[in-house]
C-alpha atoms as a PDB file:
ATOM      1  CA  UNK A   1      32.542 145.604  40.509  1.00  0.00           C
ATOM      2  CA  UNK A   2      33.320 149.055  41.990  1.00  0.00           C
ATOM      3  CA  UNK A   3      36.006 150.258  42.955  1.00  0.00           C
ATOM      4  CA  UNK A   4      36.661 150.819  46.771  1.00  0.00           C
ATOM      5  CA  UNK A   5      37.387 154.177  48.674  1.00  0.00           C
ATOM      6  CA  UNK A   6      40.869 153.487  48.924  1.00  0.00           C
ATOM      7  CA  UNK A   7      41.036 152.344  45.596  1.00  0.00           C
ATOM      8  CA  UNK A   8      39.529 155.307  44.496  1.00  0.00           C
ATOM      9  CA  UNK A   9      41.279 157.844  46.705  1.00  0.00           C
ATOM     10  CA  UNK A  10      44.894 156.485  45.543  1.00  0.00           C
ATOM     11  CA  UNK A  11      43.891 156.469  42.159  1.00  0.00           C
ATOM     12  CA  UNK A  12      43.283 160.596  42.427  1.00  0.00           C
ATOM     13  CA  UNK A  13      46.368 160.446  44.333  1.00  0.00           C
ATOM     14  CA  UNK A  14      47.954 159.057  41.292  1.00  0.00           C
ATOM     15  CA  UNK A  15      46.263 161.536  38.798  1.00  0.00           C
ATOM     16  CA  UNK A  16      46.903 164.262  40.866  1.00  0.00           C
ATOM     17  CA  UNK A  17      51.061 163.645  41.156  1.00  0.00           C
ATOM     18  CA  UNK A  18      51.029 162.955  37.565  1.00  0.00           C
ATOM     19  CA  UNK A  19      49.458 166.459  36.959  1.00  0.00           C
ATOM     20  CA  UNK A  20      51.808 167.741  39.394  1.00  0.00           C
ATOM     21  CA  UNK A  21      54.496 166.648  36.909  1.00  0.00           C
ATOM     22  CA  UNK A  22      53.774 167.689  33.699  1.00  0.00           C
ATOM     23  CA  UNK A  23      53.054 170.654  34.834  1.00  0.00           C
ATOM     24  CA  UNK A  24      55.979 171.209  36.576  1.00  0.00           C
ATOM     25  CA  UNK A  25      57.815 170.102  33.609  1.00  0.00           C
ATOM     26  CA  UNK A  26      56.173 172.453  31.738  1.00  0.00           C
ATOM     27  CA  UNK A  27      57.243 175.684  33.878  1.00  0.00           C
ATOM     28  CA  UNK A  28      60.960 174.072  34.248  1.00  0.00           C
ATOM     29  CA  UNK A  29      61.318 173.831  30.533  1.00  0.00           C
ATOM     30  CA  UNK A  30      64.427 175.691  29.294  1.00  0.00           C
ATOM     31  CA  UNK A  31      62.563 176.670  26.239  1.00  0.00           C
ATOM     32  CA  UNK A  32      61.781 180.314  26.911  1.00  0.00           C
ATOM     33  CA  UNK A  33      59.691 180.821  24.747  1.00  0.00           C
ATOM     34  CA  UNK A  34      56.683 180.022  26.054  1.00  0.00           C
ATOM     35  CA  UNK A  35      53.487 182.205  26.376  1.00  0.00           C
ATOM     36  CA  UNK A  36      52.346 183.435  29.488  1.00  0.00           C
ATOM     37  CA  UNK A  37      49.033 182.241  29.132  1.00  0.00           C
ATOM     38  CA  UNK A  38      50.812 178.769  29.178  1.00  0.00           C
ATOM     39  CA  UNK A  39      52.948 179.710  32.194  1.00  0.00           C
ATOM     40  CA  UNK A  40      49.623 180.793  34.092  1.00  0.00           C
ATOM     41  CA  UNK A  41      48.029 177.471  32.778  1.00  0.00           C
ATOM     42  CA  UNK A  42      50.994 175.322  34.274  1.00  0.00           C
ATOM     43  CA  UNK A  43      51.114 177.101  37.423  1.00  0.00           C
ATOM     44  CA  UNK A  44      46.999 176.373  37.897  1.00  0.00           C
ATOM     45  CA  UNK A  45      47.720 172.852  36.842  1.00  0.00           C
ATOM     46  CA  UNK A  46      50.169 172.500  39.504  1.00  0.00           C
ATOM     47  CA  UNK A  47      47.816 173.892  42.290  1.00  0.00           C
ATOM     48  CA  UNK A  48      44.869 171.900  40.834  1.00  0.00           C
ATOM     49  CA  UNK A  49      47.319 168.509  40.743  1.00  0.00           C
ATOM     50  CA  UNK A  50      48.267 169.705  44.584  1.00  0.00           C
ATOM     51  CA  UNK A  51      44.837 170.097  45.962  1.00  0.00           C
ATOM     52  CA  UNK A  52      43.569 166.392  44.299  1.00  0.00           C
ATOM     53  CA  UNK A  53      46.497 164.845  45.948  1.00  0.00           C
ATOM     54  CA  UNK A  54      45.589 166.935  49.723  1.00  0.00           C
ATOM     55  CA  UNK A  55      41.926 165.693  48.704  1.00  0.00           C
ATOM     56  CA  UNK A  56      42.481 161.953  48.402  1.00  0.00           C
ATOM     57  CA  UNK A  57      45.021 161.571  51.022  1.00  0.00           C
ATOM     58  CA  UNK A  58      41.740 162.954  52.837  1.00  0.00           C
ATOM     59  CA  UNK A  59      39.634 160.537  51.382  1.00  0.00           C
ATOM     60  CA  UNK A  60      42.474 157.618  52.899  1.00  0.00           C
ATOM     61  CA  UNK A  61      42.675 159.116  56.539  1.00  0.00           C
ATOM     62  CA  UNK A  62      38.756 159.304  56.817  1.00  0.00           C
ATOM     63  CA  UNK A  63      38.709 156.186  55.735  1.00  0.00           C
ATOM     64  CA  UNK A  64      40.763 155.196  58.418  1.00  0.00           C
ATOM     65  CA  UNK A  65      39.072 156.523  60.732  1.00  0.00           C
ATOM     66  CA  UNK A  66      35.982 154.903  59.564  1.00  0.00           C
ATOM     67  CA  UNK A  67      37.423 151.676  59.786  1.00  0.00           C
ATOM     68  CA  UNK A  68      38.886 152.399  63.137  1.00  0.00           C
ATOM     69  CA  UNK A  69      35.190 153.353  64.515  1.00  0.00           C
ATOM     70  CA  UNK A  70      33.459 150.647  63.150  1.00  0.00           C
ATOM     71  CA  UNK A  71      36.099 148.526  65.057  1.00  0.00           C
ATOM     72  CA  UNK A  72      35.527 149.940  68.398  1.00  0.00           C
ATOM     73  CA  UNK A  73      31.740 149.564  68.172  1.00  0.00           C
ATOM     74  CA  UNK A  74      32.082 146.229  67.140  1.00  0.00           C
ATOM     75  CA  UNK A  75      34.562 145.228  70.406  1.00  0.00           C
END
C-alpha cells in the first residue's frame, strides 16, 4: 500500500528535524577541535534539515487546501 501525502509529508518533516539535530549537535559540541570542513558540513546540514521541514509542512497545507476544494465542489 502507499503511503499517503500526509503520511509522506510528516515523515520528511520527521527526517528533516532529526537532521536539524544532529547537526546542531554537531556545531554545539564543546569539543573544539573540530575541522572546518565539518563545521561548514553541519551548518549545510542544518539549512538542508530546515528547508525539508519548510517543504513538507508545504506538502500538508496544499494538501489542505486540496481537501478543502474538493469539498466545496462537492457541496
Amino acid at each position: 500500500m502507499m503511503p499517503s501525502i500526509s503520511q509522506s509529508a510528516v515523515t520528511g518533516i520527521q527526517r528533516g528535524l532529526q537532521q536539524v539535530t544532529n547537526a546542531a549537535s554537531n556545531i554545539a559540541t564543546p569539543n573544539r577541535n573540530i575541522e572546518p570542513a565539518d563545521l561548514v558540513t553541519s551548518i549545510v546540514d542544518l539549512k538542508l534539515g530546515k528547508l525539508q521541514v519548510e517543504a513538507s509542512a508545504k506538502v500538508l497545507q496544499v494538501e489542505d487546501q486540496l481537501k478543502g476544494n474538493l469539498l466545496d465542489t462537492r457541496v
